[in-house]
C-alpha atoms as a PDB file:
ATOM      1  CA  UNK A   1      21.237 -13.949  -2.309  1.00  0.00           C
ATOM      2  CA  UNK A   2      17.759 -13.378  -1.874  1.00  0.00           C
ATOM      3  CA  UNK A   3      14.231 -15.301  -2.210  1.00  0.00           C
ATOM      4  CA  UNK A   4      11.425 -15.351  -3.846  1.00  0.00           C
ATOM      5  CA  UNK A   5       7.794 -16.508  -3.437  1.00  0.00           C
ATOM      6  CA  UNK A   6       5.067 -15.982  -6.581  1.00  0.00           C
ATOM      7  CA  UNK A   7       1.390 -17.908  -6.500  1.00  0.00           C
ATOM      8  CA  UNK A   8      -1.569 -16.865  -8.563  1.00  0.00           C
ATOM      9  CA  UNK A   9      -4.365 -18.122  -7.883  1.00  0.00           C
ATOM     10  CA  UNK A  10      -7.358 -18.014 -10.739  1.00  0.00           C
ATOM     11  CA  UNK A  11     -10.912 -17.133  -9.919  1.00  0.00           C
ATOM     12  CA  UNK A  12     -12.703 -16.421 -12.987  1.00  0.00           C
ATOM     13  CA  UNK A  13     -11.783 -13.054 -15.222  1.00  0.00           C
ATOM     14  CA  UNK A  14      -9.815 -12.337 -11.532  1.00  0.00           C
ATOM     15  CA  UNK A  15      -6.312 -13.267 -10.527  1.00  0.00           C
ATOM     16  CA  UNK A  16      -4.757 -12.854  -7.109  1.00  0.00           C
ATOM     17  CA  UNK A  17      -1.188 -13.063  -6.477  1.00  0.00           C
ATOM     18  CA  UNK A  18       0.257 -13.692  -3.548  1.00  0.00           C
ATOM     19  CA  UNK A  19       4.358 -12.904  -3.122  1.00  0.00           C
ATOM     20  CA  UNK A  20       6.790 -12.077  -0.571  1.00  0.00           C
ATOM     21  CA  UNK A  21       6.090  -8.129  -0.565  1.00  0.00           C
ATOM     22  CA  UNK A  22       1.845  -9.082  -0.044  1.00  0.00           C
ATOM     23  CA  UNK A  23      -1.364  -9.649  -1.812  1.00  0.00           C
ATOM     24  CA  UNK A  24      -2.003  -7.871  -5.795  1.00  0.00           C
ATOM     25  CA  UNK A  25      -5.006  -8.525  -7.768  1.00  0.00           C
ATOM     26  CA  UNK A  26      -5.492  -8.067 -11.099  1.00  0.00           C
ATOM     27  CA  UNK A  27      -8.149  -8.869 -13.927  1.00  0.00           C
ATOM     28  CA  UNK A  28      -9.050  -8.300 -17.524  1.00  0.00           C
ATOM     29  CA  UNK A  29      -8.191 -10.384 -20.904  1.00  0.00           C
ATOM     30  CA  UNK A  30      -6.026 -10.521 -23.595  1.00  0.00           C
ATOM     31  CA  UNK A  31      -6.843  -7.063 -25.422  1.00  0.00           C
ATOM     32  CA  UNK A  32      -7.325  -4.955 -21.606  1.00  0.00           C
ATOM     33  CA  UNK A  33      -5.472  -5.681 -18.098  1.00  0.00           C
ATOM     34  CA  UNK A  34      -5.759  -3.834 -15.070  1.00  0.00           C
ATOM     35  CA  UNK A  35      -2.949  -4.873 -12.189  1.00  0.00           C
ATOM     36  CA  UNK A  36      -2.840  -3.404  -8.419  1.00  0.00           C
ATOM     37  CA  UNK A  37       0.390  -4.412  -7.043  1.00  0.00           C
ATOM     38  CA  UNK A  38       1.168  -4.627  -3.301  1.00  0.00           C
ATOM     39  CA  UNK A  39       2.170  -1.271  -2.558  1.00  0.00           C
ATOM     40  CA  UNK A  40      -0.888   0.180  -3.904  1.00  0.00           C
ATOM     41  CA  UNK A  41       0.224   0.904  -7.361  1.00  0.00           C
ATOM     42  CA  UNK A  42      -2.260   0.203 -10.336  1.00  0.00           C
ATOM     43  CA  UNK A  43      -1.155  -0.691 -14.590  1.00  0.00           C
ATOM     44  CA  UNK A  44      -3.279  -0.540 -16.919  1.00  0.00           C
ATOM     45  CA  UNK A  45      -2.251  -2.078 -20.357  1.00  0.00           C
ATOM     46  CA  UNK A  46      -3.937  -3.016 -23.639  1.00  0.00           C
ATOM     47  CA  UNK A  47      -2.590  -4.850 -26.403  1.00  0.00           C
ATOM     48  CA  UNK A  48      -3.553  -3.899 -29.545  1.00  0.00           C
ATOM     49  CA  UNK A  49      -3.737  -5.638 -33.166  1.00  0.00           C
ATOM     50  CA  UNK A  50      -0.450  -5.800 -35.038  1.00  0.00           C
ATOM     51  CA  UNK A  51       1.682  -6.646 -31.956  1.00  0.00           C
ATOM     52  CA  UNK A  52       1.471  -2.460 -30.306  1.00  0.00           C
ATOM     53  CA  UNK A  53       0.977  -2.389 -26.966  1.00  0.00           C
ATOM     54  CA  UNK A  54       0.331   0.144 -24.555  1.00  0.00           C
ATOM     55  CA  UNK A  55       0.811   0.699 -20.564  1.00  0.00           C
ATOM     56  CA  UNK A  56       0.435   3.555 -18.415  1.00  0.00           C
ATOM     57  CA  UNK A  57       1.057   3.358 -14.411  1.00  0.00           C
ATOM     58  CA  UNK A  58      -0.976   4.729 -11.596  1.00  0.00           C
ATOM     59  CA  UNK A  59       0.598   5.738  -8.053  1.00  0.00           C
ATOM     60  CA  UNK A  60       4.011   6.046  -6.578  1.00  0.00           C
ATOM     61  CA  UNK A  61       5.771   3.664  -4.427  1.00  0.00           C
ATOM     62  CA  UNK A  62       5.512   3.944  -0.382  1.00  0.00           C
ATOM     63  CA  UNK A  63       8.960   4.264   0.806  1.00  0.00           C
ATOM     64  CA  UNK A  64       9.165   1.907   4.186  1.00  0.00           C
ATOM     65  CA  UNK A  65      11.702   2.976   6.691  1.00  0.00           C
ATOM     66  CA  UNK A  66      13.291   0.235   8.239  1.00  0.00           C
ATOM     67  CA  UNK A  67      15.162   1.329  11.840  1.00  0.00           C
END
């Protein structure tokens, strides 16, 4: 069974969330959001009137090799 660990911390328009894979920041509102993940990946979403929403993802994973 694993763990996990999830804090974000609020600094204006700006969010910063710390978990157990490292550091992600993200910012925007309810209509536009722009995430960067840990691993370098970015999403960009935006919610639209009438309940459509729309996401698109940026970047692939880095693959870590553990010996």
């Amino acid at each position: 069974m694993g763990w996990h660990y999830r804090k974000t911390i609020k600094v204006g328009p700006f969010r910063i969330n710390l978990s157990r894979r490292g550091v992600g920041h993200s910012f925007g509102n309810r209509r536009f959001h722009v995430t960067t993940t840990p691993d370098g990946r970015r999403h960009v979403s935006v919610h639209l009137p009438g309940g459509f929403h729309v996401g698109k993802s940026f970047g692939g994973r880095r693959h870590h090799r553990h010996y």
